[in-house]
N, C-alpha and C. Protein backbone atom coordinates (compact mmCIF):
# COMPACT_ATOMS: atom_id res chain seq x y z
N UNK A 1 5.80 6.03 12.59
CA UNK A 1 5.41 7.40 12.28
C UNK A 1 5.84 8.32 13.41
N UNK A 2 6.14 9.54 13.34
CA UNK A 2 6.81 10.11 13.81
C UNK A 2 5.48 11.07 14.90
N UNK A 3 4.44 11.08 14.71
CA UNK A 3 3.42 11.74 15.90
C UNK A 3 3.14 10.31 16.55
N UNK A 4 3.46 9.08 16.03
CA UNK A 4 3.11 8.17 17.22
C UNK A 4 3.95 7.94 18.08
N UNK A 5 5.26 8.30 17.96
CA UNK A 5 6.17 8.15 18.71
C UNK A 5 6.68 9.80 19.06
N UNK A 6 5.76 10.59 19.91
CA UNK A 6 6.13 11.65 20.35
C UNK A 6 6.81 11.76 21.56
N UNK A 7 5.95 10.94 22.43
CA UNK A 7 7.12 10.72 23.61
C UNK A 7 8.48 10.60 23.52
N UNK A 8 8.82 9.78 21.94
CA UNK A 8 10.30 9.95 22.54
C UNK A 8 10.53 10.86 21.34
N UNK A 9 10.45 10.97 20.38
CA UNK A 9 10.89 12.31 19.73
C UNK A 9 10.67 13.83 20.28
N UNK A 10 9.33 14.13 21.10
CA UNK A 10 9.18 15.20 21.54
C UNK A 10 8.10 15.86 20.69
N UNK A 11 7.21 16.38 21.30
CA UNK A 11 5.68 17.02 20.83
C UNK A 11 5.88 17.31 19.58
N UNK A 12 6.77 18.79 19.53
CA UNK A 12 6.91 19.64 18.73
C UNK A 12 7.75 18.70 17.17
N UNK A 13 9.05 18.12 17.67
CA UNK A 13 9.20 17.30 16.29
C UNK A 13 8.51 16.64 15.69
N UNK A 14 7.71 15.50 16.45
CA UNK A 14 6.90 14.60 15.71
C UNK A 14 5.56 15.14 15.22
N UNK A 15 5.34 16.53 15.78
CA UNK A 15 4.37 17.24 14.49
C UNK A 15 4.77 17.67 13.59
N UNK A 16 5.79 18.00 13.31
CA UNK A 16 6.58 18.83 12.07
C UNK A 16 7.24 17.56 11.14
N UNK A 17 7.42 17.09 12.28
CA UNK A 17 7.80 15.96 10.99
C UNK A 17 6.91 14.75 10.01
N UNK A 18 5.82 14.80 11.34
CA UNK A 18 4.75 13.94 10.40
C UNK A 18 3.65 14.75 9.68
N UNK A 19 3.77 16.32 9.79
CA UNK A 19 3.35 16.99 8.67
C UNK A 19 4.11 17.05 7.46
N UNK A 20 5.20 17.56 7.85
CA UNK A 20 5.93 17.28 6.38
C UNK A 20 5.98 16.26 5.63
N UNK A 21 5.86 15.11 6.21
CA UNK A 21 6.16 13.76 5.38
C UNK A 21 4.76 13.65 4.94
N UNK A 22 3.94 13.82 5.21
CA UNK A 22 2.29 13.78 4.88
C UNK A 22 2.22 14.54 3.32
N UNK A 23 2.79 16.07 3.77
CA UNK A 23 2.91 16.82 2.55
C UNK A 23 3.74 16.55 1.31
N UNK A 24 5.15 15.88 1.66
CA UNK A 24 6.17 15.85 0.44
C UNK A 24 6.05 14.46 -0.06
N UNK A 25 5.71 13.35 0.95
CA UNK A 25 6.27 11.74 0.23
C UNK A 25 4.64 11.22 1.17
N UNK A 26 3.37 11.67 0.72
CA UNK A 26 2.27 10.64 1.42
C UNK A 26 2.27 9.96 1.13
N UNK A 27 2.57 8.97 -0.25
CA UNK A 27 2.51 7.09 -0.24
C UNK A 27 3.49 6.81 0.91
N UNK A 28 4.68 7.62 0.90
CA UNK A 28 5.95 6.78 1.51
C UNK A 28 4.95 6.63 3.48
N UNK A 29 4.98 7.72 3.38
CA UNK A 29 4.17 7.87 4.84
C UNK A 29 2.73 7.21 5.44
N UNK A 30 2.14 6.74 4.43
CA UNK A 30 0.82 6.56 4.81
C UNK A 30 0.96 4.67 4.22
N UNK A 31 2.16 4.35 3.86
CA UNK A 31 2.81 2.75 3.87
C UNK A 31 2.74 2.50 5.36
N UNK A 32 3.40 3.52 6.44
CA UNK A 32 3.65 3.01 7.60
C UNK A 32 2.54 3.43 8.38
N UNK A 33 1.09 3.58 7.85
CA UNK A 33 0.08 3.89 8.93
C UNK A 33 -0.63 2.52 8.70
N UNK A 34 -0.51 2.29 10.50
CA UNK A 34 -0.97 0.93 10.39
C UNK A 34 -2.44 0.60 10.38
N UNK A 35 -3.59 0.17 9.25
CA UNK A 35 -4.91 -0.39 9.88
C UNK A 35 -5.39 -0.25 11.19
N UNK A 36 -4.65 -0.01 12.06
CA UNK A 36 -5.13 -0.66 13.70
C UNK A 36 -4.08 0.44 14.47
N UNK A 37 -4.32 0.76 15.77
CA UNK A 37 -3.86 1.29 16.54
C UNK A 37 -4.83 2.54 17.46
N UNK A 38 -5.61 2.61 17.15
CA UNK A 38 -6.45 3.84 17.95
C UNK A 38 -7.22 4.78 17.38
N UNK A 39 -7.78 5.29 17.68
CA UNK A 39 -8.25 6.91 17.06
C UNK A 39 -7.63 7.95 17.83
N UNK A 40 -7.34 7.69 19.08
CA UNK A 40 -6.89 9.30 20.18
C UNK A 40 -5.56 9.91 19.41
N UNK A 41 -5.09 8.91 18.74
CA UNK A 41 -3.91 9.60 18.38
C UNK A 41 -3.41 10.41 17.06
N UNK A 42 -4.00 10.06 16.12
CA UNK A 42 -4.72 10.65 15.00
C UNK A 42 -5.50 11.31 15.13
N UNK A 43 -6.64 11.80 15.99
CA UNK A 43 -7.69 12.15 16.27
C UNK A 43 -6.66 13.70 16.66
N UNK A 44 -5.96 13.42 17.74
CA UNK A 44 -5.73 14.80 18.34
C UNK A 44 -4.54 15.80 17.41
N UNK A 45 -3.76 14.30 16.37
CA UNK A 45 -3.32 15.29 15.44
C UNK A 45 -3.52 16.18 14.74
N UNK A 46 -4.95 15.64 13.79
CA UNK A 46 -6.13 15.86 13.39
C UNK A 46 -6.60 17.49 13.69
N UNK A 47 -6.64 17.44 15.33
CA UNK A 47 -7.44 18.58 15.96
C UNK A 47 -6.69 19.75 15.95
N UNK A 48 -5.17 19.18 16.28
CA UNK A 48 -4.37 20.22 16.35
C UNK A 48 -4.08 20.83 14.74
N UNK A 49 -3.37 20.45 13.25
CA UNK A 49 -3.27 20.63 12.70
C UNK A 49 -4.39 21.73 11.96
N UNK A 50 -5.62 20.83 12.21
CA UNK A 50 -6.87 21.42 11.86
C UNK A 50 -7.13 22.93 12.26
N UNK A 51 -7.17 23.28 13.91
CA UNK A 51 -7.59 24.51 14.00
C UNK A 51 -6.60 25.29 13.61
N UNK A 52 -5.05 24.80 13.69
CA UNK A 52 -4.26 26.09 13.12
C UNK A 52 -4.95 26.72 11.73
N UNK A 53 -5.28 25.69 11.20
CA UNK A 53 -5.60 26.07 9.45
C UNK A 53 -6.91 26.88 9.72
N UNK A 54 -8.47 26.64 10.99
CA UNK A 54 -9.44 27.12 10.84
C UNK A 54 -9.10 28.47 11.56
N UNK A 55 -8.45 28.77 12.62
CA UNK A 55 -8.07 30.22 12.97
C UNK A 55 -7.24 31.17 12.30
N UNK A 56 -6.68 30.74 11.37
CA UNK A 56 -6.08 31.06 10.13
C UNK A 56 -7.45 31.64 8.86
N UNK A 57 -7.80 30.60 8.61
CA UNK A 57 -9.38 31.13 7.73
C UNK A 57 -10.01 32.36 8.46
N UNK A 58 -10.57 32.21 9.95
CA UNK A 58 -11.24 32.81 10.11
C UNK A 58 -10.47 34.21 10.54
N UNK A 59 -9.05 34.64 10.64
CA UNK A 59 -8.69 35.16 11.26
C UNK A 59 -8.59 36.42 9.74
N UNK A 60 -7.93 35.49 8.58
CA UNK A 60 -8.11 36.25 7.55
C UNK A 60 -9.43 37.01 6.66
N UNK A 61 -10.88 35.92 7.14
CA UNK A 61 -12.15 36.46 6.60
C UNK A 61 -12.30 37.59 7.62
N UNK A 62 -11.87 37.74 8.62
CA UNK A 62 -12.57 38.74 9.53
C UNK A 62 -11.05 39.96 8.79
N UNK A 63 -10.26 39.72 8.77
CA UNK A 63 -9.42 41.45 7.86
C UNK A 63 -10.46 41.57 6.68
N UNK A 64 -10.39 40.46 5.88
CA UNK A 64 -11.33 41.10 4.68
C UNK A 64 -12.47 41.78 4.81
N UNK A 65 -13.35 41.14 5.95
CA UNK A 65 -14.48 42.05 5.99
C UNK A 65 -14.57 43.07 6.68
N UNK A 66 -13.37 43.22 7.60
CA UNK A 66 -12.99 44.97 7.96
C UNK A 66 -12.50 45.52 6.85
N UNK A 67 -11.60 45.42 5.64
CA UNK A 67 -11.52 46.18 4.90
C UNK A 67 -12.57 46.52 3.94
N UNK A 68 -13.55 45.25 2.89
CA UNK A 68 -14.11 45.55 2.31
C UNK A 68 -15.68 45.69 2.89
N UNK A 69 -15.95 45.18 4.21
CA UNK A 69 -17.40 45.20 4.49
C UNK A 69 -18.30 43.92 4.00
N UNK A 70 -19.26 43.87 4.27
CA UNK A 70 -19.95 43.06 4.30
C UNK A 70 -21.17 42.80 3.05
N UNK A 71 -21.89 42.20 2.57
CA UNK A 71 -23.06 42.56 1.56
C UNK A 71 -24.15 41.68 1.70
N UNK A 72 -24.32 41.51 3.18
CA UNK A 72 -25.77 40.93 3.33
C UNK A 72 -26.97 41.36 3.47
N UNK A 73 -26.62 42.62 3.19
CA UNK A 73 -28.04 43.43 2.70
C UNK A 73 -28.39 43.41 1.86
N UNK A 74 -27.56 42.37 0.62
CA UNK A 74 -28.21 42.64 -0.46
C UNK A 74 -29.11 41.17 -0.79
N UNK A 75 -28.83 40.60 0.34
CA UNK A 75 -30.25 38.69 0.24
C UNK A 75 -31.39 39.30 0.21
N UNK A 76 -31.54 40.24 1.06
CA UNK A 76 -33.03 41.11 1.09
C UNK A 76 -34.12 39.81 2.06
N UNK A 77 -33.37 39.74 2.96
CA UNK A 77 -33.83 38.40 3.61
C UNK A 77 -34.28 38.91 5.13
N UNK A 78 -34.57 40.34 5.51
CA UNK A 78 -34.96 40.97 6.13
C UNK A 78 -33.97 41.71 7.22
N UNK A 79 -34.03 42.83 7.78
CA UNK A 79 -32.89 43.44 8.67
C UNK A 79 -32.43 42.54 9.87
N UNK A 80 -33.08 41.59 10.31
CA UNK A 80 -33.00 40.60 11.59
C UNK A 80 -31.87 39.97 11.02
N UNK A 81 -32.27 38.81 9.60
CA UNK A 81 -31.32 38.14 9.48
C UNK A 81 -29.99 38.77 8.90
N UNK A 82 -30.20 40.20 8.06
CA UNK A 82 -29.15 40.50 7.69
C UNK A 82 -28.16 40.99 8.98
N UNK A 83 -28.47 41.82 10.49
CA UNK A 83 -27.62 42.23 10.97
C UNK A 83 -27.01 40.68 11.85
N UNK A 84 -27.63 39.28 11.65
CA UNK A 84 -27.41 38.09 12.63
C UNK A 84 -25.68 37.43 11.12
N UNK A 85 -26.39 37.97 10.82
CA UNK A 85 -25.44 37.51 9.16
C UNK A 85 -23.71 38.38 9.66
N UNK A 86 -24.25 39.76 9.22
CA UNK A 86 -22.83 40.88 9.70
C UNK A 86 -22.36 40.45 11.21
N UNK A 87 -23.16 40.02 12.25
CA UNK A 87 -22.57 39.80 13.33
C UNK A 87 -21.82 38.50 13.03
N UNK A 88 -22.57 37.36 12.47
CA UNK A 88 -21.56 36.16 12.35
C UNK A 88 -20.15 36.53 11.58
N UNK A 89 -20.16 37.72 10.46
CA UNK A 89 -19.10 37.39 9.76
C UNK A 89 -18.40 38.58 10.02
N UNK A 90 -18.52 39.21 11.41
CA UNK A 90 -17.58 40.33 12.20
C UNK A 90 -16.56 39.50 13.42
N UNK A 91 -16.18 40.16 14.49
CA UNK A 91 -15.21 39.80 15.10
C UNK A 91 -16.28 38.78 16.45
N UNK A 92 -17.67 38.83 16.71
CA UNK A 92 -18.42 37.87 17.56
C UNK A 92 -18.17 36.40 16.71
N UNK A 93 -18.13 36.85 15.09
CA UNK A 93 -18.24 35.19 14.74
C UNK A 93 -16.89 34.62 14.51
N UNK A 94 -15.84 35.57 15.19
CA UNK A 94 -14.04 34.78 14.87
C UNK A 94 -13.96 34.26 16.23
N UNK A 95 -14.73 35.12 17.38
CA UNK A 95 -14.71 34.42 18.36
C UNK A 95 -15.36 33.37 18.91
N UNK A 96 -16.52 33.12 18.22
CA UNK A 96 -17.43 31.55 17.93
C UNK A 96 -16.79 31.24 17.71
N UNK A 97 -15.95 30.78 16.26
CA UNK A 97 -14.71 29.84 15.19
C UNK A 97 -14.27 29.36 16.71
N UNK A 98 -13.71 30.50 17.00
CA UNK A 98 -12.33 30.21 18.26
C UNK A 98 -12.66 29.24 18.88
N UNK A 99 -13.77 29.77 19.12
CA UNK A 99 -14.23 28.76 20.58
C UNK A 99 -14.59 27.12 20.73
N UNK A 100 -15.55 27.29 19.33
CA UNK A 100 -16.23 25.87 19.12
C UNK A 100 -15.35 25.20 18.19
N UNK A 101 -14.10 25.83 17.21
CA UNK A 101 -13.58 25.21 16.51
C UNK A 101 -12.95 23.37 16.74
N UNK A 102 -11.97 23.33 17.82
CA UNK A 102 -11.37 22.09 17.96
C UNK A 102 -13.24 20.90 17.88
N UNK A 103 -14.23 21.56 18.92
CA UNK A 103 -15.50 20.56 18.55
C UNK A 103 -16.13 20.28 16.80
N UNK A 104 -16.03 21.55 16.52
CA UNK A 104 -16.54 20.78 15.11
C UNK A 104 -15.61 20.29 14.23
N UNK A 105 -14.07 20.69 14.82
CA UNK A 105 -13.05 19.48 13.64
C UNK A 105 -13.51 18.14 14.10
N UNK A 106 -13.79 18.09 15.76
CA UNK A 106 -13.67 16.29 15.60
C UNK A 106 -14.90 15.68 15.45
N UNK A 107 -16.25 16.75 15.21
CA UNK A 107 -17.65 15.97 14.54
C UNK A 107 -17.13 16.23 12.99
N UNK A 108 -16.69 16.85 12.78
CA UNK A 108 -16.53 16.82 11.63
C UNK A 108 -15.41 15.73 10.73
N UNK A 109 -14.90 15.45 11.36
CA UNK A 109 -13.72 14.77 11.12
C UNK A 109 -14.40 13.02 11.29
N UNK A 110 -15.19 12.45 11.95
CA UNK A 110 -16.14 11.08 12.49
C UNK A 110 -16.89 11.46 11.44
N UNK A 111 -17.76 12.47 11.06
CA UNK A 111 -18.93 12.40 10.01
C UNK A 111 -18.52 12.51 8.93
N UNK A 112 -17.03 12.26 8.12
CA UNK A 112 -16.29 12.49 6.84
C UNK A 112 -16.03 11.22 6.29
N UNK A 113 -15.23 10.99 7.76
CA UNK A 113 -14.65 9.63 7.98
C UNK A 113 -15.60 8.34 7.55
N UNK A 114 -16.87 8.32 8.47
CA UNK A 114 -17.94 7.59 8.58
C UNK A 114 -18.45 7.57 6.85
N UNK A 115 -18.56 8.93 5.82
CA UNK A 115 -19.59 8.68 5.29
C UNK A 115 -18.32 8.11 4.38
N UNK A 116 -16.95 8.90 4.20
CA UNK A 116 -15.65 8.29 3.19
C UNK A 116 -16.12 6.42 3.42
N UNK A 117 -16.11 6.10 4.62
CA UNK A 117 -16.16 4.57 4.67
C UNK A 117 -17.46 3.78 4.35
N UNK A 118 -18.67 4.02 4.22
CA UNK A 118 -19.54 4.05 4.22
C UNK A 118 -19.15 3.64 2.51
N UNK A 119 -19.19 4.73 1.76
CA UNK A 119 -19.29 4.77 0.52
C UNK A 119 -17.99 3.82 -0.32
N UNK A 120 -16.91 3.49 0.83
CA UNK A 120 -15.56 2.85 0.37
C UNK A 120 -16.58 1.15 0.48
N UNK A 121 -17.34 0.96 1.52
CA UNK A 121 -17.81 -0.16 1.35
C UNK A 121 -18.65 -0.70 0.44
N UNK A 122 -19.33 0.79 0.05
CA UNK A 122 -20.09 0.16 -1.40
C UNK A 122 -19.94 0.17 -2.60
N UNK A 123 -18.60 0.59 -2.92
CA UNK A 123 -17.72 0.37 -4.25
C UNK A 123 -16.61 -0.82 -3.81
N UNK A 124 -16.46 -1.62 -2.63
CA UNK A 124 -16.16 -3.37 -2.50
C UNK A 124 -14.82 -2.72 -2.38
N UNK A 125 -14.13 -1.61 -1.59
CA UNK A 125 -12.83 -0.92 -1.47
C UNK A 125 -12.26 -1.06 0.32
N UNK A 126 -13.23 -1.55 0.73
CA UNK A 126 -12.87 -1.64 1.76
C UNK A 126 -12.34 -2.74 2.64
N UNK A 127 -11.16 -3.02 2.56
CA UNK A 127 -10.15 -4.24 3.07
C UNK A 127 -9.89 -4.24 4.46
N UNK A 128 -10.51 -3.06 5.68
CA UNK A 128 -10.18 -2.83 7.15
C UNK A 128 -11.47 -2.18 7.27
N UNK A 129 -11.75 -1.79 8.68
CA UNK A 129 -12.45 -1.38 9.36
C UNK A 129 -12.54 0.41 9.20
N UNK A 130 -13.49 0.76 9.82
CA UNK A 130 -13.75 1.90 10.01
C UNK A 130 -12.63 2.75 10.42
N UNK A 131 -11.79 2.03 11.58
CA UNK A 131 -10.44 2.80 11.83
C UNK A 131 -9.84 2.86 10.87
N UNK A 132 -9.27 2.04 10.31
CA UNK A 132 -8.36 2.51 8.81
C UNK A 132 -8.87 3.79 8.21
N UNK A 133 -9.99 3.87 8.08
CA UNK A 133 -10.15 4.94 7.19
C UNK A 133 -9.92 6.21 7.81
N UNK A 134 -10.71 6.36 9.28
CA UNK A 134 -10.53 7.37 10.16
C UNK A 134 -9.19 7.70 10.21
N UNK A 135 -7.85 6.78 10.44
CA UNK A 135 -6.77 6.97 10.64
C UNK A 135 -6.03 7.67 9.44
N UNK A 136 -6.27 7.19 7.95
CA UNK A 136 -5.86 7.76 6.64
C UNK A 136 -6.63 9.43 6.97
N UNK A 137 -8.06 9.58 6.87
CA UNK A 137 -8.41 10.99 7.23
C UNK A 137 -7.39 11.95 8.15
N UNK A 138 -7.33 11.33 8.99
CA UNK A 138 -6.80 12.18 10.18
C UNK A 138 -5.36 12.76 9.77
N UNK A 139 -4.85 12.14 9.34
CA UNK A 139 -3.48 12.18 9.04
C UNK A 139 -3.60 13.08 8.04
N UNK A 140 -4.28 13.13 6.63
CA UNK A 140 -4.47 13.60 5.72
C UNK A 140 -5.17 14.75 5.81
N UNK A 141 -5.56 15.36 7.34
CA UNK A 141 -5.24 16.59 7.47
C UNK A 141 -3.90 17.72 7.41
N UNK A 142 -2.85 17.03 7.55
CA UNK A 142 -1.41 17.61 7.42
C UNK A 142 -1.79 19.12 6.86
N UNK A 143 -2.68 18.62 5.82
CA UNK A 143 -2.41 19.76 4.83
C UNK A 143 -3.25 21.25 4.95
N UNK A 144 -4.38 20.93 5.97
CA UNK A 144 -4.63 22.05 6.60
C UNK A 144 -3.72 23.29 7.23
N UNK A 145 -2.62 23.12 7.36
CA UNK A 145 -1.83 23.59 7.17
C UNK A 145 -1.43 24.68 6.48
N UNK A 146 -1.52 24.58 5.56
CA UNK A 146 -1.18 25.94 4.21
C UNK A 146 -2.41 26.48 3.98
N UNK A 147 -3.47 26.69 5.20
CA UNK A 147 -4.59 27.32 5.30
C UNK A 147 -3.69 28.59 5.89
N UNK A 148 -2.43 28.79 6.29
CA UNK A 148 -1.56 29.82 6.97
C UNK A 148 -1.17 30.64 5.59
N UNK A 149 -1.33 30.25 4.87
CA UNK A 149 -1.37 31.40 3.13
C UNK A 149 -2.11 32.26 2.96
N UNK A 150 -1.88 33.07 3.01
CA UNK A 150 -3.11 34.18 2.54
C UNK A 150 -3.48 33.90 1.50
N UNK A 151 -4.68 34.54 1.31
CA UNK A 151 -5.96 34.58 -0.04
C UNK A 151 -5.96 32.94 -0.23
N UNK A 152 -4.75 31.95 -1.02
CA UNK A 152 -4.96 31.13 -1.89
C UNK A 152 -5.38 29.63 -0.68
N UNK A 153 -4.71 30.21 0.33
CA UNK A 153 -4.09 28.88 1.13
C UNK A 153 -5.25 28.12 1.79
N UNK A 154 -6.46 28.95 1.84
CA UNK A 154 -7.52 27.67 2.43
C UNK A 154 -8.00 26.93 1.70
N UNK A 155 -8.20 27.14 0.37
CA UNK A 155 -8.74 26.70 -0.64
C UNK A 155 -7.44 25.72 -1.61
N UNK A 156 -6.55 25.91 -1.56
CA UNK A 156 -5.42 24.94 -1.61
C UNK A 156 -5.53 23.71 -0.73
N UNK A 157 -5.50 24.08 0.80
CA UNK A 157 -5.98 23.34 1.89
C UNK A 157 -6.90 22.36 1.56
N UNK A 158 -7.99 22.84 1.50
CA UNK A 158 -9.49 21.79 0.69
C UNK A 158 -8.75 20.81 -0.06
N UNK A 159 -8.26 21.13 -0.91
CA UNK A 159 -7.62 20.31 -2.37
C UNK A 159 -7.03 19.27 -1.78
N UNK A 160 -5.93 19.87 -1.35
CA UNK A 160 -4.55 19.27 -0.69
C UNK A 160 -5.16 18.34 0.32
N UNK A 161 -6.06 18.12 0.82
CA UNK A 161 -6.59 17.43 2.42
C UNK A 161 -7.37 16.77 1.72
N UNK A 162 -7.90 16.74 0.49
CA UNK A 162 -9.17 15.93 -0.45
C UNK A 162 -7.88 14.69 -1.34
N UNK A 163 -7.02 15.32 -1.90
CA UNK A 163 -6.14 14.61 -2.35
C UNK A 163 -5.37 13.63 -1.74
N UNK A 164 -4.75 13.97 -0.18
CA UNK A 164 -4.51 13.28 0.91
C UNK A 164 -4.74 12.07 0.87
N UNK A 165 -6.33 12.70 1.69
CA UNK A 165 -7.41 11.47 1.39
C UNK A 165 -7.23 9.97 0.95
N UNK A 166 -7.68 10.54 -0.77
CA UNK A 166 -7.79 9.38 -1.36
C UNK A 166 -6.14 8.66 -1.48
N UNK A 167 -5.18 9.47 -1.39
CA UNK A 167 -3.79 8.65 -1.52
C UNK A 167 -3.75 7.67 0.12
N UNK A 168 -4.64 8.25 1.46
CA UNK A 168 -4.19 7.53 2.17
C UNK A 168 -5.15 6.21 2.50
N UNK A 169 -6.25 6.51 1.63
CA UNK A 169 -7.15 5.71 1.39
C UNK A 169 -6.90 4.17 1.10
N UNK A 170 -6.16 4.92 0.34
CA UNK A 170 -5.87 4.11 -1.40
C UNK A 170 -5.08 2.89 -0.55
N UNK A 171 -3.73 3.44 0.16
CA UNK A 171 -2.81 2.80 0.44
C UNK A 171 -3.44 1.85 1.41
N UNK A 172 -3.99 2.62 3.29
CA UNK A 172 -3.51 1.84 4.24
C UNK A 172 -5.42 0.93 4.01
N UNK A 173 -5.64 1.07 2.73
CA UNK A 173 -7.19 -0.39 2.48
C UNK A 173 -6.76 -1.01 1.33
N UNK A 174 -5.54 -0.38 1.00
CA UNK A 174 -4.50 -1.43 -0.18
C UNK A 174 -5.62 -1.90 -1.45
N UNK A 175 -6.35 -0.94 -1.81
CA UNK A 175 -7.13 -0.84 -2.70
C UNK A 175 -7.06 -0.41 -4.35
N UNK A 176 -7.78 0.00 -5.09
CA UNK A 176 -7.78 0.98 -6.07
C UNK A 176 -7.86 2.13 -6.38
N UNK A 177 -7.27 3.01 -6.94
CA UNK A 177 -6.96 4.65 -7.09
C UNK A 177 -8.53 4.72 -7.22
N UNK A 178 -9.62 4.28 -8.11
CA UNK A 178 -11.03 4.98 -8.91
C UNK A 178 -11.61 4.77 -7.19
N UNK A 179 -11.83 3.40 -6.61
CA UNK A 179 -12.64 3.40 -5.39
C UNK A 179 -12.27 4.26 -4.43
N UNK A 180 -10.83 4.27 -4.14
CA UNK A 180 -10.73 5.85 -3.23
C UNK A 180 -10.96 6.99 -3.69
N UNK A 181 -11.14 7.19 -5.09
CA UNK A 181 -11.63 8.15 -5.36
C UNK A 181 -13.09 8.54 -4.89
N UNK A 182 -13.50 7.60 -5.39
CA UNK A 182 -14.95 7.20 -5.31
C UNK A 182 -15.49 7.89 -4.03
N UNK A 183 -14.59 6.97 -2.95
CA UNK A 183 -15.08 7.18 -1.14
C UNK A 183 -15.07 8.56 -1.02
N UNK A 184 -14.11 9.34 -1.64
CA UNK A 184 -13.77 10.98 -1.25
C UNK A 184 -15.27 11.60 -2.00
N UNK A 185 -14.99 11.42 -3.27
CA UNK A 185 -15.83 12.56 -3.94
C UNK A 185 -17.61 12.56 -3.88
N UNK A 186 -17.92 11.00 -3.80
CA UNK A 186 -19.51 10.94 -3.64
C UNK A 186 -19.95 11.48 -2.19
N UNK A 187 -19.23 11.30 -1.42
CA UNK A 187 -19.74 12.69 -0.36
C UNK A 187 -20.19 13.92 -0.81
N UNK A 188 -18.99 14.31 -1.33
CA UNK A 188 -19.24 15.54 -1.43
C UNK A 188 -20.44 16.36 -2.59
N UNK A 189 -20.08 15.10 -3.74
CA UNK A 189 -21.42 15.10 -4.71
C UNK A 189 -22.89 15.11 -4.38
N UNK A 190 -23.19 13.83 -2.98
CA UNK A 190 -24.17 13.92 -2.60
C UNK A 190 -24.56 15.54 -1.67
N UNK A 191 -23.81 15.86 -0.63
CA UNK A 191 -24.01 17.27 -0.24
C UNK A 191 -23.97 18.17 -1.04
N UNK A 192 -23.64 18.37 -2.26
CA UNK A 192 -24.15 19.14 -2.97
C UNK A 192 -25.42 19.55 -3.84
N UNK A 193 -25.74 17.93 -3.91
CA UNK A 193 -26.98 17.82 -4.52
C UNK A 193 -27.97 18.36 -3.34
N UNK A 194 -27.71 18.01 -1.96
CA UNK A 194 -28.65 18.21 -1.03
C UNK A 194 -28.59 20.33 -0.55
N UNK A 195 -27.72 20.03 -0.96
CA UNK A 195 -27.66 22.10 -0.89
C UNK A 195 -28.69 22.88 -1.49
N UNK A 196 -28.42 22.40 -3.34
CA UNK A 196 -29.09 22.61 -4.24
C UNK A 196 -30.22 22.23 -3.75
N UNK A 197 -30.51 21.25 -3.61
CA UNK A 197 -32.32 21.24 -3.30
C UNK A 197 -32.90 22.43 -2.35
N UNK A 198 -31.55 21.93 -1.15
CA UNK A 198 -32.27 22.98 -0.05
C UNK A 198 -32.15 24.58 -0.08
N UNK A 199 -31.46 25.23 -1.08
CA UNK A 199 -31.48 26.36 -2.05
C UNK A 199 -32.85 26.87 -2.62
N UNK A 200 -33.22 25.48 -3.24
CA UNK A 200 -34.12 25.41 -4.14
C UNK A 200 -35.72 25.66 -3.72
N UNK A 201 -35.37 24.63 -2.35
CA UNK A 201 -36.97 24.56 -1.75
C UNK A 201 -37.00 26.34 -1.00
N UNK A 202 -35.87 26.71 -0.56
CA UNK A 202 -35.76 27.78 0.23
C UNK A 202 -36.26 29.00 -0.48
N UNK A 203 -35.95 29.11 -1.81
CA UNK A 203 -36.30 30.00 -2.93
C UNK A 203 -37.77 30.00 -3.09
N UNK A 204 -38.01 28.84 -3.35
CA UNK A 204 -39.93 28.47 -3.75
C UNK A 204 -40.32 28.72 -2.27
N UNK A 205 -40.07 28.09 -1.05
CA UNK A 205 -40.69 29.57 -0.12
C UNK A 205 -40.60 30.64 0.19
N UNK A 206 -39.41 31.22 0.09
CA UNK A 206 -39.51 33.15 0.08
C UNK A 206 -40.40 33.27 -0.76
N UNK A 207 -40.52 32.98 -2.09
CA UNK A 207 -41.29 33.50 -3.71
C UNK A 207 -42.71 33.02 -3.19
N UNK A 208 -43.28 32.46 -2.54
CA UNK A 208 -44.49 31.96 -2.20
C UNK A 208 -44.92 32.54 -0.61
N UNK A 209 -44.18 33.51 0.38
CA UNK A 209 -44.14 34.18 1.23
C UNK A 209 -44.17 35.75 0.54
N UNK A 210 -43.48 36.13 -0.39
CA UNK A 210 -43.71 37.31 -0.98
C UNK A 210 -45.01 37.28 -1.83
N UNK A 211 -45.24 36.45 -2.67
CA UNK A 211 -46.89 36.96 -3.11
C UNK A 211 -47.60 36.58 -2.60
């Protein structure tokens, strides 16, 4: 693979090139990611690829909300939280993103990883270790990347980095298309269910704080 061998290709090629190959031919590419070899090195691909795409998001939510403004006055969730709200989603909270971004790609990136494998082990999909999977993730960021699109491109991103995924899943645990499916999406099914609740319970206490 072409970011493991940067030293001798050179920084800048072996990111461009093992993004692209991620993006145009990922079976062909994610054949040669081996089970075994590390996390630092995937990990920092990972980091790098990643924040281009999150300073990109945040760089574009902060034009939108200089042009169109903000509407968190309308939660009615009191003036404290609404002006803590407009400050997060003004130019103090692009410079949070900035700052803390590379830290929460790589908790974020271990707690994806962890639960993708977690759940690959209990649909009997899992043929390697925890690294394998971490290593398919990491890589299968590439596609953070076309978070550099306006309007469409972060949300393409999501897709494209979810799809990744399960293709690099699939391959370097030499498994089945449904179980990598599986590993990707019941994450995200379960955090949703847990939103909804916590939506839910959050609602039944405002409504029980107001009367």
């Amino acid at each position: 693979m072409p970011w493991e061998r940067r030293s001798e290709l050179g920084f800048l090629t072996a990111l461009v090139d093992t993004t692209l190959q991620v993006l145009s031919k990922p079976r062909d590419f994610f054949r040669r990611v081996s089970p075994t070899g590390g996390l630092g090195a995937p990990l920092l691909y990972a980091v790098i690829v990643g924040y281009v795409g999150l300073v990109a998001t945040a760089v574009y939510d902060a034009i939108f909300e200089a042009l169109v403004g903000h509407e968190t006055a309308e939660l009615g969730l009191g003036p404290e939280i609404d002006r803590a709200l407009a400050m997060v989603q003004g130019g103090p909270g692009l410079l949070v993103q900035v700052l803390i971004g590379p830290f929460v790609l790589v908790v974020g990136l271990l707690v994806v990883s962890g639960l993708n494998h977690l759940c690959l082990m209990m649909l009997g999909g899992a043929r390697h270790g925890f690294e394998a999977t971490f290593r398919a993730g990491a890589y299968a960021r590439a596609a953070s990347i076309v978070s550099l699109v306006p309007l469409c491109g972060p949300f393409v991103a999501i897709v494209w980095t979810a799809v990744s995924s399960i293709i690099g899943i699939q391959v370097v645990h030499d498994t089945t298309l449904g179980k990598a499916i599986g590993s990707v999406v019941l994450p995200v099914l379960v955090a949703c269910c847990c939103c909804v609740a916590g939506f839910g319970l959050l609602g039944m206490l405002i409504a029980s704080a107001a009367q």
